[in-house]
N, C-alpha and C. Protein backbone atom coordinates (compact mmCIF):
# COMPACT_ATOMS: atom_id res chain seq x y z
N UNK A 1 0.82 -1.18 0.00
CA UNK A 1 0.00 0.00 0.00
C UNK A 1 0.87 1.26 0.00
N UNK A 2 0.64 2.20 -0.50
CA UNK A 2 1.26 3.79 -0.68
C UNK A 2 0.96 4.18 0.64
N UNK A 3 2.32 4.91 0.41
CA UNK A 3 2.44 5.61 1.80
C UNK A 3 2.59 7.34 1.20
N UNK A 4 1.46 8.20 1.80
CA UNK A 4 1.03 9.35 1.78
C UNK A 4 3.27 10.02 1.80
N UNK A 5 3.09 9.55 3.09
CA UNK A 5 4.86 10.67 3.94
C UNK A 5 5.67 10.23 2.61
N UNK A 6 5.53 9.38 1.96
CA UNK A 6 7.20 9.23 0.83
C UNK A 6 6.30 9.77 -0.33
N UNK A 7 5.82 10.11 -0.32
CA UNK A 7 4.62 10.95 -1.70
C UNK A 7 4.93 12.14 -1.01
N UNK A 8 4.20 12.77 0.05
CA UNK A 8 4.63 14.43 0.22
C UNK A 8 6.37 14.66 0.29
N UNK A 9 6.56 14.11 0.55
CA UNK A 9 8.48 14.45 0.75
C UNK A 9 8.74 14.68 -0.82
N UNK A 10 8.31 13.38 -1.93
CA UNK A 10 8.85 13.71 -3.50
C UNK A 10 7.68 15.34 -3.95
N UNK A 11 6.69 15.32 -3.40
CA UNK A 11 6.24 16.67 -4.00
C UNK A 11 6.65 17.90 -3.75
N UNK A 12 7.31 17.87 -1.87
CA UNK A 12 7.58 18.84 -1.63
C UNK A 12 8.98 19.24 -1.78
N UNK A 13 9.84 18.48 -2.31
CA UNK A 13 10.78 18.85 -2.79
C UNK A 13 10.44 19.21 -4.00
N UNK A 14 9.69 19.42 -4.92
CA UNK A 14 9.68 19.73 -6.62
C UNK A 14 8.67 21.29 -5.99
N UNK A 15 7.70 21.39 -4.93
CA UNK A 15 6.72 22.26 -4.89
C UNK A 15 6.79 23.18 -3.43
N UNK A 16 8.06 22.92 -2.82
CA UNK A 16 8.34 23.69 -1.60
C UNK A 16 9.27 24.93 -1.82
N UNK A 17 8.48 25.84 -0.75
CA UNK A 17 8.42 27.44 -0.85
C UNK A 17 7.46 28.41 -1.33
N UNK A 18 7.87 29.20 -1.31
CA UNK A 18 6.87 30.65 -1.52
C UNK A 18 7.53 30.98 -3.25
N UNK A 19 6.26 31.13 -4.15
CA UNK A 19 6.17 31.95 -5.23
C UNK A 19 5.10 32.70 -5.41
N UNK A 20 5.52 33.94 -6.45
CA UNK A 20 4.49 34.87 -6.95
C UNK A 20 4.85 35.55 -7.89
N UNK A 21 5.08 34.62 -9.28
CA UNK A 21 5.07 35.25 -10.54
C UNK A 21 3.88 35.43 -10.91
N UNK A 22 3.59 36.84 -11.21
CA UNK A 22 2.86 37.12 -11.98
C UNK A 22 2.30 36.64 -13.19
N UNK A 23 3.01 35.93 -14.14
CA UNK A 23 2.62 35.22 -15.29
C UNK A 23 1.92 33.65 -14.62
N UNK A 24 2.04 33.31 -14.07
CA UNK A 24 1.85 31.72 -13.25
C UNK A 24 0.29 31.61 -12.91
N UNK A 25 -0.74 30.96 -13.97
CA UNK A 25 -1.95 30.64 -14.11
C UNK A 25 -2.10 30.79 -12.75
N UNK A 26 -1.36 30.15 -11.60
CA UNK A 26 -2.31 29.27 -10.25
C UNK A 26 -1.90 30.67 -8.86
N UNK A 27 -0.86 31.87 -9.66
CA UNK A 27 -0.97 32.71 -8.64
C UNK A 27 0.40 32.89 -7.43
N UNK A 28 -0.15 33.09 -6.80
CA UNK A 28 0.76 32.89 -5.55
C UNK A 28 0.82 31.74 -5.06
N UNK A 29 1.84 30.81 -4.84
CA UNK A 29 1.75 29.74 -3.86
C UNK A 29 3.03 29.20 -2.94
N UNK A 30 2.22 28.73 -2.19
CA UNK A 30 3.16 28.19 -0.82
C UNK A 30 3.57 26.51 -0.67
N UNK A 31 4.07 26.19 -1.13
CA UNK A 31 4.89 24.93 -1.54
C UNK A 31 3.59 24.10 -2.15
N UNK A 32 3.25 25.42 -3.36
CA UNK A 32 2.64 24.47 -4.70
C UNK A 32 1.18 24.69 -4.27
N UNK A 33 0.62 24.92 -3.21
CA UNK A 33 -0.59 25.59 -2.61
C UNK A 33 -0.98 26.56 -2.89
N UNK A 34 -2.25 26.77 -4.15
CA UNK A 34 -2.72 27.58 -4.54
C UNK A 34 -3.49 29.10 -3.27
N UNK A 35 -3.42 30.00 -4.09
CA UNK A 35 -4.73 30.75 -2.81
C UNK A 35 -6.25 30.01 -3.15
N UNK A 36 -6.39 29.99 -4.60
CA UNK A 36 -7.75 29.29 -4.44
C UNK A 36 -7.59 27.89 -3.40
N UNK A 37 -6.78 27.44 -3.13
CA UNK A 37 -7.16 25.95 -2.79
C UNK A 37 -6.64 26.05 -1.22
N UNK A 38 -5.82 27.56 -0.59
CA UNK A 38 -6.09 27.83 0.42
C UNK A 38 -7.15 27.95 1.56
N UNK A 39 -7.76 29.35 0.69
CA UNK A 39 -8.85 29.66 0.81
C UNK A 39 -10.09 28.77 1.64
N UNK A 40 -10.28 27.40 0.63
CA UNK A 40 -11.04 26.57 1.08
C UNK A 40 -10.70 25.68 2.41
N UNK A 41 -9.28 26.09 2.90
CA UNK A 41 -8.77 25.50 4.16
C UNK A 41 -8.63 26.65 4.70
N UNK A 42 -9.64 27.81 5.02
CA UNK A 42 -8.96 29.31 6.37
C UNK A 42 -8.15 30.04 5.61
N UNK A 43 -7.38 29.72 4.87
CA UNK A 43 -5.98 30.64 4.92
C UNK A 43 -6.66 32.13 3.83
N UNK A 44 -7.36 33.09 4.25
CA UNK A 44 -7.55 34.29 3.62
C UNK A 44 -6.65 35.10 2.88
N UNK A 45 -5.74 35.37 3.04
CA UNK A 45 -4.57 36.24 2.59
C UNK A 45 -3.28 35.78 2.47
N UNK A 46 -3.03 36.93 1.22
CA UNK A 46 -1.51 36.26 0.45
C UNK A 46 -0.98 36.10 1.94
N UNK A 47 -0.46 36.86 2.91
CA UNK A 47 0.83 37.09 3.76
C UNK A 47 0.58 35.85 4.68
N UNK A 48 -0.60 35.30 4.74
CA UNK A 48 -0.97 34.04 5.43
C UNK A 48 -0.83 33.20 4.76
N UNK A 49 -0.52 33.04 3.41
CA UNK A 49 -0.33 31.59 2.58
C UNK A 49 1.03 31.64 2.53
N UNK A 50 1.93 33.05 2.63
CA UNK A 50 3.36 32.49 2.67
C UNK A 50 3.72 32.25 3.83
N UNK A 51 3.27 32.67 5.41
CA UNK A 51 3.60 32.01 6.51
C UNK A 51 3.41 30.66 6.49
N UNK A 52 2.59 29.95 5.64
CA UNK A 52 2.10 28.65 6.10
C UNK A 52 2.80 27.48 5.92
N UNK A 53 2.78 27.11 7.18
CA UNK A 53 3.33 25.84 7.39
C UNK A 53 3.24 24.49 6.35
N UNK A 54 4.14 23.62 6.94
CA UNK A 54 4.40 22.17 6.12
C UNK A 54 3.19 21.41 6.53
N UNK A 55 3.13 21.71 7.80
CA UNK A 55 1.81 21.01 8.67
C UNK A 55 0.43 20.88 7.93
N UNK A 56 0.43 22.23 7.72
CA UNK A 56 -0.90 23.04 7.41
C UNK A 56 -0.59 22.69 5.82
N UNK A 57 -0.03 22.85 5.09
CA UNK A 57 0.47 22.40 3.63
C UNK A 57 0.35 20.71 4.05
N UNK A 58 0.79 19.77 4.50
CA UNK A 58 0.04 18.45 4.71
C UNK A 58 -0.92 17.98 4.90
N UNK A 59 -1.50 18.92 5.47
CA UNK A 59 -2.82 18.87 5.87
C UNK A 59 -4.09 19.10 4.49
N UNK A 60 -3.73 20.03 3.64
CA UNK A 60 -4.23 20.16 2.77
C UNK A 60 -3.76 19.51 1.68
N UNK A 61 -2.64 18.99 1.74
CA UNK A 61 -2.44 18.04 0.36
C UNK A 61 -3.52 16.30 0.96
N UNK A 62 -3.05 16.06 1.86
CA UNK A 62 -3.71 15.07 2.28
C UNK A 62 -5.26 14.87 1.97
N UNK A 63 -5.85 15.87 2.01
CA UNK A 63 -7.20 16.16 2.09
C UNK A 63 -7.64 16.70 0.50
N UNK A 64 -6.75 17.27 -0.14
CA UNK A 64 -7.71 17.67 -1.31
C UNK A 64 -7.00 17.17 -2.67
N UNK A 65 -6.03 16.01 -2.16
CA UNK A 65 -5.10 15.74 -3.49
C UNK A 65 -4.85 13.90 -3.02
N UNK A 66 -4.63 13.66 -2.23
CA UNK A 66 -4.08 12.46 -1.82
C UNK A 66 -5.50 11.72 -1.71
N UNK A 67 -5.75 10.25 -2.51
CA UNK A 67 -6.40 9.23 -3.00
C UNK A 67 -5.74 7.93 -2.59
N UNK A 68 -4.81 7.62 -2.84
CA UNK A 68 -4.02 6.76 -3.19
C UNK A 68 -3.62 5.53 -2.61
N UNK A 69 -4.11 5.50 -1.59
CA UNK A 69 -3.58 4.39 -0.36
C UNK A 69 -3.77 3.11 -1.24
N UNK A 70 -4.55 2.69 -1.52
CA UNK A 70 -4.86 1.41 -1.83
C UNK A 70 -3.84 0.98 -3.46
N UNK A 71 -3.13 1.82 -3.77
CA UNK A 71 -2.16 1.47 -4.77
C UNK A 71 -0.95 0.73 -4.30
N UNK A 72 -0.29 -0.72 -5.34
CA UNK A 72 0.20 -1.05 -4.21
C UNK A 72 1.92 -0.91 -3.97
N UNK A 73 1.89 -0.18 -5.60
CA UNK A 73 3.50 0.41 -5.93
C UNK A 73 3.79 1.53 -6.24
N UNK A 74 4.05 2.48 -5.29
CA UNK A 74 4.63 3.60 -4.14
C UNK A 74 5.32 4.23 -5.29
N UNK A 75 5.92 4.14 -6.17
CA UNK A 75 6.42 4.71 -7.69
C UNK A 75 5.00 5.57 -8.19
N UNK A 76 4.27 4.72 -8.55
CA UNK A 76 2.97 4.80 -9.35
C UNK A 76 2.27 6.19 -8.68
N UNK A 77 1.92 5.55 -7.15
CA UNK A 77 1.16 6.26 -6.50
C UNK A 77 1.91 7.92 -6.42
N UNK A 78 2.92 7.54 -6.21
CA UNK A 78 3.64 8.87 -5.79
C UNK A 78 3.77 10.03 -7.44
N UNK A 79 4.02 9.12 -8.53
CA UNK A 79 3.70 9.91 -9.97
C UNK A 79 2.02 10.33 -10.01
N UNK A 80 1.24 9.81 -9.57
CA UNK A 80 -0.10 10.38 -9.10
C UNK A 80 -0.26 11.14 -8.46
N UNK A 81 0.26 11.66 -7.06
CA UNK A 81 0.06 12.31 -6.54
C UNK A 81 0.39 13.66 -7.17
N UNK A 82 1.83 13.34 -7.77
CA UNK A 82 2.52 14.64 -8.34
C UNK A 82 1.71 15.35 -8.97
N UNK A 83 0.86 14.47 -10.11
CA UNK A 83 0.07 14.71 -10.78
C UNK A 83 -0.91 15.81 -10.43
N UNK A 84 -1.52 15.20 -9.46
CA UNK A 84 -2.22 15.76 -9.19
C UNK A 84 -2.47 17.14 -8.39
N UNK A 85 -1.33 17.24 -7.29
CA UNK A 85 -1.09 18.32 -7.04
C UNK A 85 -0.62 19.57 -8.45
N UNK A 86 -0.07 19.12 -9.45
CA UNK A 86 0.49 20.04 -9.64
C UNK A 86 -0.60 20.60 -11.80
N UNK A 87 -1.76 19.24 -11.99
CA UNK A 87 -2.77 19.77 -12.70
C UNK A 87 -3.91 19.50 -11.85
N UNK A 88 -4.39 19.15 -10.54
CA UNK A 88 -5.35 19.11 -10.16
C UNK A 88 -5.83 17.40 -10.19
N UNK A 89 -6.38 17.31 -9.38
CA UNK A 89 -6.81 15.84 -9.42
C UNK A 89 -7.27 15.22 -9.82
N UNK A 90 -8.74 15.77 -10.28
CA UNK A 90 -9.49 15.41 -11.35
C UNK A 90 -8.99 15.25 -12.50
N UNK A 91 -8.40 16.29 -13.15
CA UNK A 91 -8.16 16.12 -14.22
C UNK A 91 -6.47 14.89 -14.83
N UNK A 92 -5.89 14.63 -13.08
CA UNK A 92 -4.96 13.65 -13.24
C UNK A 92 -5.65 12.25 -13.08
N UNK A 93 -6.62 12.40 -12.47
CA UNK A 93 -7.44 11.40 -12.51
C UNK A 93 -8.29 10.69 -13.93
N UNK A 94 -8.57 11.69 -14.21
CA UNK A 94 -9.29 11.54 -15.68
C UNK A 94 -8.11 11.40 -16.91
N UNK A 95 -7.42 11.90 -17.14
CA UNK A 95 -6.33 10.92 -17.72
C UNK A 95 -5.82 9.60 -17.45
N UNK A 96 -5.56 9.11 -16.20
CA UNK A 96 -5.46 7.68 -16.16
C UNK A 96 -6.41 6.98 -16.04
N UNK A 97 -7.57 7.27 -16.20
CA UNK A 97 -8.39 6.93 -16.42
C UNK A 97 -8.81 6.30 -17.88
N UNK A 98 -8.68 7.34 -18.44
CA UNK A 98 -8.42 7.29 -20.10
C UNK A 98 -7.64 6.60 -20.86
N UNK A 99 -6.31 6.98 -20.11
CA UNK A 99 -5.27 5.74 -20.56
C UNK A 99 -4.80 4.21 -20.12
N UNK A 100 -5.75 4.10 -18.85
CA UNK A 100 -6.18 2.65 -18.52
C UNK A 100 -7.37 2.21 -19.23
N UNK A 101 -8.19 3.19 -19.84
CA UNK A 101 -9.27 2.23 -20.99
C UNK A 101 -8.49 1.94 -22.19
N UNK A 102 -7.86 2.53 -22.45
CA UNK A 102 -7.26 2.35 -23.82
C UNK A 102 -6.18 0.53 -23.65
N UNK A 103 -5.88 -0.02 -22.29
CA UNK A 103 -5.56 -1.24 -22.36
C UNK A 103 -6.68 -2.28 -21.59
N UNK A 104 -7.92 -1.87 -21.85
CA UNK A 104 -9.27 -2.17 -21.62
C UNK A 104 -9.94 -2.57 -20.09
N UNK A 105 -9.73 -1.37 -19.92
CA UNK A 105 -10.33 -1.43 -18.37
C UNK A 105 -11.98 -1.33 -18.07
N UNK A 106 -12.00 -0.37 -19.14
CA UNK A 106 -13.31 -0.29 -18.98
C UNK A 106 -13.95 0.86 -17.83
N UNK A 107 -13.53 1.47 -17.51
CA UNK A 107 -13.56 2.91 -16.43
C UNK A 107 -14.33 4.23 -17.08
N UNK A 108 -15.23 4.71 -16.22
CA UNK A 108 -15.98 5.76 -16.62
C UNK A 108 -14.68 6.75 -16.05
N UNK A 109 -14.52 7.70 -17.23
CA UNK A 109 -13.48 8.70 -16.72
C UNK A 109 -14.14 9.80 -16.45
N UNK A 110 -14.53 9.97 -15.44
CA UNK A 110 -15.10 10.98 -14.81
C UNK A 110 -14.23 12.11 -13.77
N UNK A 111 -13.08 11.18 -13.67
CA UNK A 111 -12.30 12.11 -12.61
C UNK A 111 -11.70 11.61 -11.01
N UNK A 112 -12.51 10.39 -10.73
CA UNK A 112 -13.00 10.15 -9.37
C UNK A 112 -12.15 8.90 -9.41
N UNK A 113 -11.32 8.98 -8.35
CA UNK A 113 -10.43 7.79 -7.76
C UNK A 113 -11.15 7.02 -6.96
N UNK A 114 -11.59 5.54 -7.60
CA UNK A 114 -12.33 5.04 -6.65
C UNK A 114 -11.95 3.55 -6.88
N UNK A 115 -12.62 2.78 -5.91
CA UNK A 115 -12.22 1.58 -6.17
C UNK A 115 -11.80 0.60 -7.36
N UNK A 116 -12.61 0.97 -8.25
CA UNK A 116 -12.61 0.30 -9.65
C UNK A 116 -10.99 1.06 -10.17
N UNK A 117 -10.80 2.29 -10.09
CA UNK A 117 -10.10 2.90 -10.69
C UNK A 117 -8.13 2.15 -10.30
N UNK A 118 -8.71 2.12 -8.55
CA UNK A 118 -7.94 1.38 -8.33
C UNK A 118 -7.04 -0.02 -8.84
N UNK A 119 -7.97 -0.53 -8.67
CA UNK A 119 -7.80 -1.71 -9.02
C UNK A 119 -7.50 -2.30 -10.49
N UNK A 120 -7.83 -1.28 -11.33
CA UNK A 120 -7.13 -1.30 -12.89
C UNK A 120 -5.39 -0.74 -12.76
N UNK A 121 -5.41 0.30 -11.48
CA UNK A 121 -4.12 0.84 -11.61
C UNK A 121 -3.21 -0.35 -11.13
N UNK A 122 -3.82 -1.38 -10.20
CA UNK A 122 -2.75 -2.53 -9.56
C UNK A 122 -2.63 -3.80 -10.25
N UNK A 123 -3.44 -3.60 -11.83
CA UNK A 123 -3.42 -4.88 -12.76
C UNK A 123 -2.57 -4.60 -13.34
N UNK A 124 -2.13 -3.36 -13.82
CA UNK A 124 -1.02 -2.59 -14.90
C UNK A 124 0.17 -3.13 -13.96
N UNK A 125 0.80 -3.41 -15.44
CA UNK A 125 3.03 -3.36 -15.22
C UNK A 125 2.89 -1.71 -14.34
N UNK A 126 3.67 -2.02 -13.01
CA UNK A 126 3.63 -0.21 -13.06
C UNK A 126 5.09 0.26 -13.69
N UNK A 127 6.25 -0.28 -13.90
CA UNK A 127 6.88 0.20 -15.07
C UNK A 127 5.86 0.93 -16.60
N UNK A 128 5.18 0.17 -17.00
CA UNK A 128 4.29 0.68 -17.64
C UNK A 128 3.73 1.27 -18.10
N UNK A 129 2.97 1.66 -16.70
CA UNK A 129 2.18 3.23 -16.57
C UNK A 129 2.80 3.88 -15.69
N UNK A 130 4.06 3.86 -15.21
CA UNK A 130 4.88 5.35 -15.23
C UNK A 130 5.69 5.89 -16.39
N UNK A 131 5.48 5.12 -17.59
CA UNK A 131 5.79 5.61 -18.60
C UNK A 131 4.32 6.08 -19.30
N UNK A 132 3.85 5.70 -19.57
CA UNK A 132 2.10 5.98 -19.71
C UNK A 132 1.99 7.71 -18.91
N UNK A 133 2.36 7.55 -17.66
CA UNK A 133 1.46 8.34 -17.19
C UNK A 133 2.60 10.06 -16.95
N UNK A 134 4.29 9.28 -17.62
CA UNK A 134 5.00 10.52 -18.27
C UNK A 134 4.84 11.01 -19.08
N UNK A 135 4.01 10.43 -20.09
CA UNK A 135 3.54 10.88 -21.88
C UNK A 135 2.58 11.55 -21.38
N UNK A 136 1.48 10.94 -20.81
CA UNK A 136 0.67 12.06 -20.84
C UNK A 136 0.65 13.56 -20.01
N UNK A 137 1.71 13.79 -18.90
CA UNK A 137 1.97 14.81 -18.18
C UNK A 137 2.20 15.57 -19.71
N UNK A 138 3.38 15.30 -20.04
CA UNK A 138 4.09 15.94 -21.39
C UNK A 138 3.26 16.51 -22.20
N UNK A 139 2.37 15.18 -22.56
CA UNK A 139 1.05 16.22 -23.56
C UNK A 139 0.55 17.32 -22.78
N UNK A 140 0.37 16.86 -21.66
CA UNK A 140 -0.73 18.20 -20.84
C UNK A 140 -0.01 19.20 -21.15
N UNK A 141 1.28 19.39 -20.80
CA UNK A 141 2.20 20.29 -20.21
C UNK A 141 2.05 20.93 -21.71
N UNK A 142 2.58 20.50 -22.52
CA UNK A 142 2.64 21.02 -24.05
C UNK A 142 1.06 21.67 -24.68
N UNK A 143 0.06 20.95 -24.27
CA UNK A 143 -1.17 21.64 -24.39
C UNK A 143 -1.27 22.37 -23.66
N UNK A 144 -1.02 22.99 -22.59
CA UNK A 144 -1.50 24.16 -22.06
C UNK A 144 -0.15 25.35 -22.27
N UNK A 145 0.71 25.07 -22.39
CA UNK A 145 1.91 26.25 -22.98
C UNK A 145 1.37 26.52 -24.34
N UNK A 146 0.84 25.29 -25.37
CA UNK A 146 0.34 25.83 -26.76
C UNK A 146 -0.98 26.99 -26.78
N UNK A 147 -2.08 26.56 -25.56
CA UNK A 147 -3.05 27.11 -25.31
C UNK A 147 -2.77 28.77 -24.56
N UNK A 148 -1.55 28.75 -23.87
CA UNK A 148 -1.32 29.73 -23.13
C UNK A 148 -0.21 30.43 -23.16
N UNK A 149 -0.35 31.08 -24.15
CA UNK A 149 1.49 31.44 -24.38
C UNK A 149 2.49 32.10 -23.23
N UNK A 150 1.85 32.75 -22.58
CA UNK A 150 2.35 33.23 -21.44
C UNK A 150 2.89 32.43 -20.77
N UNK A 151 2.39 31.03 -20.82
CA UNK A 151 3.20 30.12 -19.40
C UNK A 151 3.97 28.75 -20.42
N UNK A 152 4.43 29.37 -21.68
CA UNK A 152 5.82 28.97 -22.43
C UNK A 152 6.98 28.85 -21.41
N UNK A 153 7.10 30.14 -20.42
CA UNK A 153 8.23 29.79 -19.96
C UNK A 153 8.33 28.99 -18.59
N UNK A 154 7.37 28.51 -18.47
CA UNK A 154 7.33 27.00 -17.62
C UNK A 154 7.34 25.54 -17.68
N UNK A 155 7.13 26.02 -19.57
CA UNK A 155 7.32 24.46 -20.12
C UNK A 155 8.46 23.52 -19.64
N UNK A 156 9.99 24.20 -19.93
CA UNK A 156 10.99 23.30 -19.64
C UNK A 156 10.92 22.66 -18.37
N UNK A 157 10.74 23.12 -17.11
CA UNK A 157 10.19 22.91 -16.03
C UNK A 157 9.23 22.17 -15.72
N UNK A 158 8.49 22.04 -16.13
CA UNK A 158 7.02 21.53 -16.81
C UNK A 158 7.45 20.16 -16.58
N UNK A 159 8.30 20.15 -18.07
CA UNK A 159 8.83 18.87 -19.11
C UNK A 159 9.76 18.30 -17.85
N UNK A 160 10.21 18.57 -17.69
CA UNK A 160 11.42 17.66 -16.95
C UNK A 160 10.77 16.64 -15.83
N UNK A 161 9.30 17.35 -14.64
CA UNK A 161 8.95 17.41 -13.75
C UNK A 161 7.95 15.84 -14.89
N UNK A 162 7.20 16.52 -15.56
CA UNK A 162 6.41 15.13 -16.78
C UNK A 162 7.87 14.04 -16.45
N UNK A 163 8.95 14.34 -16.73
CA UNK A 163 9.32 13.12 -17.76
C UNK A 163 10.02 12.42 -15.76
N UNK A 164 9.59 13.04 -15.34
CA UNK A 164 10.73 12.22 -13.89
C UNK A 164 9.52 11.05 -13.42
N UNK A 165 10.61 10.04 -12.82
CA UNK A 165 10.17 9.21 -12.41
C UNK A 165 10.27 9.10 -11.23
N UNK A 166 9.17 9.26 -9.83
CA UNK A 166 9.78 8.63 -8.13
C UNK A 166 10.35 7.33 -8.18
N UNK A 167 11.72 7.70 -7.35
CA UNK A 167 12.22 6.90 -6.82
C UNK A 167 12.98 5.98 -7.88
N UNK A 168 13.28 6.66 -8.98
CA UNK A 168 14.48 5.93 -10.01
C UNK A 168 15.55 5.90 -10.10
């Protein structure tokens, strides 16, 4: 089973600290913690999202990003999580979703990590679909720099973060 603590340690090294570029779709954030996705945990104001703790940043990754327990190789899970923290869950969800029907799972891709979803992810090689699930970061990443020219200069960054693998 995945363990949440070796998943936040690989995110928060790629998503720890305080930013606020102006060009950066998601805003200000505090180790990758949006204000929108503050917000919905107390935290009102910029000067309060850059005080905020690892605690309080665990607390909210745990709760509005972390699914995963029942996966049973800690690689996989932890390229999920990334995922998800860093396009949102749903929509990391709904890609593997997508790309587990395509080796016939049979999954309504709706978004939602749930048992079924599971359990297609622990039939897969996970060599596999951490290559699977680097292609499709890449596409994302490349579709939304094509869609958004402004955040071109996050692609390389982007790309590298797509193409890594936990724990290789």
């Amino acid at each position: 089973m995945a363990d949440f603590g070796i998943s936040l340690q690989y995110v928060l090294r790629r998503e720890g600290g305080w930013s606020d570029d102006p060009e950066d779709p998601g805003g200000p954030t505090m180790c990758g913690i949006t204000m929108a996705t503050a917000r919905r945990h107390g935290i009102r104001y910029k000067e309060d999202l850059k005080a905020m703790t690892i605690k309080k940043a665990s607390a909210i990754y745990r709760a509005d990003y972390w699914r995963f327990d029942g996966i049973l190789d800690q690689r996989v899970a932890t390229k999920l999580f990334d995922m998800a923290v860093n396009m949102g869950l749903t929509t990391a969800v709904r890609y593997l979703q997508k790309a587990l029907n395509v080796y016939g799972a049979e999954l309504r891709a709706d978004g939602q990590f749930g048992a079924h979803t599971c359990e297609a992810v622990n039939r897969r090689d996970p060599a596999l679909l951490l290559d699977l699930l680097c292609g499709i970061s890449i596409e994302h990443y490349e579709s939304v720099a094509a869609r958004r020219p402004e955040t071109k200069k996050f692609l390389k960054g982007w790309l590298n973060r797509a193409k890594e693998v936990p724990g290789a």
